[in-house]
Protein backbone atom coordinates (compact mmCIF):
# COMPACT_ATOMS: atom_id res chain seq x y z
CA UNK A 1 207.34 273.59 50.12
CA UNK A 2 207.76 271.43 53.44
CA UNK A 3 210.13 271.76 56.44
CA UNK A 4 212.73 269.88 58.31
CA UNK A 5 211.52 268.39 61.10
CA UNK A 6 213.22 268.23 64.87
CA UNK A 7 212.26 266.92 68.47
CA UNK A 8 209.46 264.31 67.71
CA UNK A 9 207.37 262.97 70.05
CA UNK A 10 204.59 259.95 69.79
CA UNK A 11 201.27 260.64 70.80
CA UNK A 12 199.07 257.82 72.22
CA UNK A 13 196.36 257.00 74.72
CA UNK A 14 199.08 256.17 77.93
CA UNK A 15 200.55 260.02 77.11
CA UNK A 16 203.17 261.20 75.08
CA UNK A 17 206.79 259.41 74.25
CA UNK A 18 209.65 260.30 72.44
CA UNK A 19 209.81 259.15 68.35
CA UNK A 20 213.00 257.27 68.43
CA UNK A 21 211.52 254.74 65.69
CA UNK A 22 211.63 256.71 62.82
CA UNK A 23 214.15 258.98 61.10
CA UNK A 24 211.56 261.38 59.48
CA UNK A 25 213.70 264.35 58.85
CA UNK A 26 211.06 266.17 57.16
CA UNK A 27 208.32 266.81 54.87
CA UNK A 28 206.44 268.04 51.79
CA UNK A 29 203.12 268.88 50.17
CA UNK A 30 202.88 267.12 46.52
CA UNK A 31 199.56 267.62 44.56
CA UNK A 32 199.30 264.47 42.20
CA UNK A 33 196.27 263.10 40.58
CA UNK A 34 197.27 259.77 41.88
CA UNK A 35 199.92 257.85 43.23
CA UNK A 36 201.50 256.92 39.76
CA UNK A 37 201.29 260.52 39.31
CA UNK A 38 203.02 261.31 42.51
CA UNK A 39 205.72 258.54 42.35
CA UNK A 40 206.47 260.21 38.70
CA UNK A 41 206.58 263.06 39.78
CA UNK A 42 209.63 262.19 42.91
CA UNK A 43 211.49 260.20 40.94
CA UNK A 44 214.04 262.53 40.21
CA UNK A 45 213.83 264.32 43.49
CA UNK A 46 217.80 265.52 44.55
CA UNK A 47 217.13 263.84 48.08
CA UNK A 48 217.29 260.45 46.45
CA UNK A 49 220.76 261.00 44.76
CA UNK A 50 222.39 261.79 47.90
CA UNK A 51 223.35 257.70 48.50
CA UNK A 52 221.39 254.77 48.68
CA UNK A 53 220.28 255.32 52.25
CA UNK A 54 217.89 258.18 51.00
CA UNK A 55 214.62 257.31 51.07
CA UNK A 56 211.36 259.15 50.17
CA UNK A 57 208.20 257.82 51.81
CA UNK A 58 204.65 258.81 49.63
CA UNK A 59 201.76 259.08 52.10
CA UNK A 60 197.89 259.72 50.56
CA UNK A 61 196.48 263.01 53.23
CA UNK A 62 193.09 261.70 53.98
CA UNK A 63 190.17 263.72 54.86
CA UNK A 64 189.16 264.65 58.68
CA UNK A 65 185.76 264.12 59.67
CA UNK A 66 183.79 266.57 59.98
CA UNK A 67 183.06 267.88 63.55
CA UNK A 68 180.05 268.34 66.08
């Protein structure tokens, strides 16, 4: 079902930062055959009717590598 999110931090090489770049407030776990699918699927997600400022951004979860 997801989560809100709180308190995030970017990761890189140099050592940890605060996020202050994006306003990711949370997340969610969609199944979708595609991104058609998925998009169809969000359309008529309540978050979006809030105001125009809502946004929904669709990411595709890639697989890890496998390890050593």
């Amino acid at each position: 079902m997801g989560s809100p999110l709180l308190n995030g931090v970017e990761l890189k090489q140099e050592g940890v930062t605060e996020n202050r770049k994006k306003n990711v407030s949370g997340y969610s776990i969609l199944e979708a055959g595609d991104l058609d699918e998925a998009l169809s699927l969000l359309n008529i997600h309540p978050h979006l009717a809030l105001n125009s400022e809502c946004t929904i951004e669709v990411h595709e979860v890639m697989p890890m590598p496998a390890t050593i």
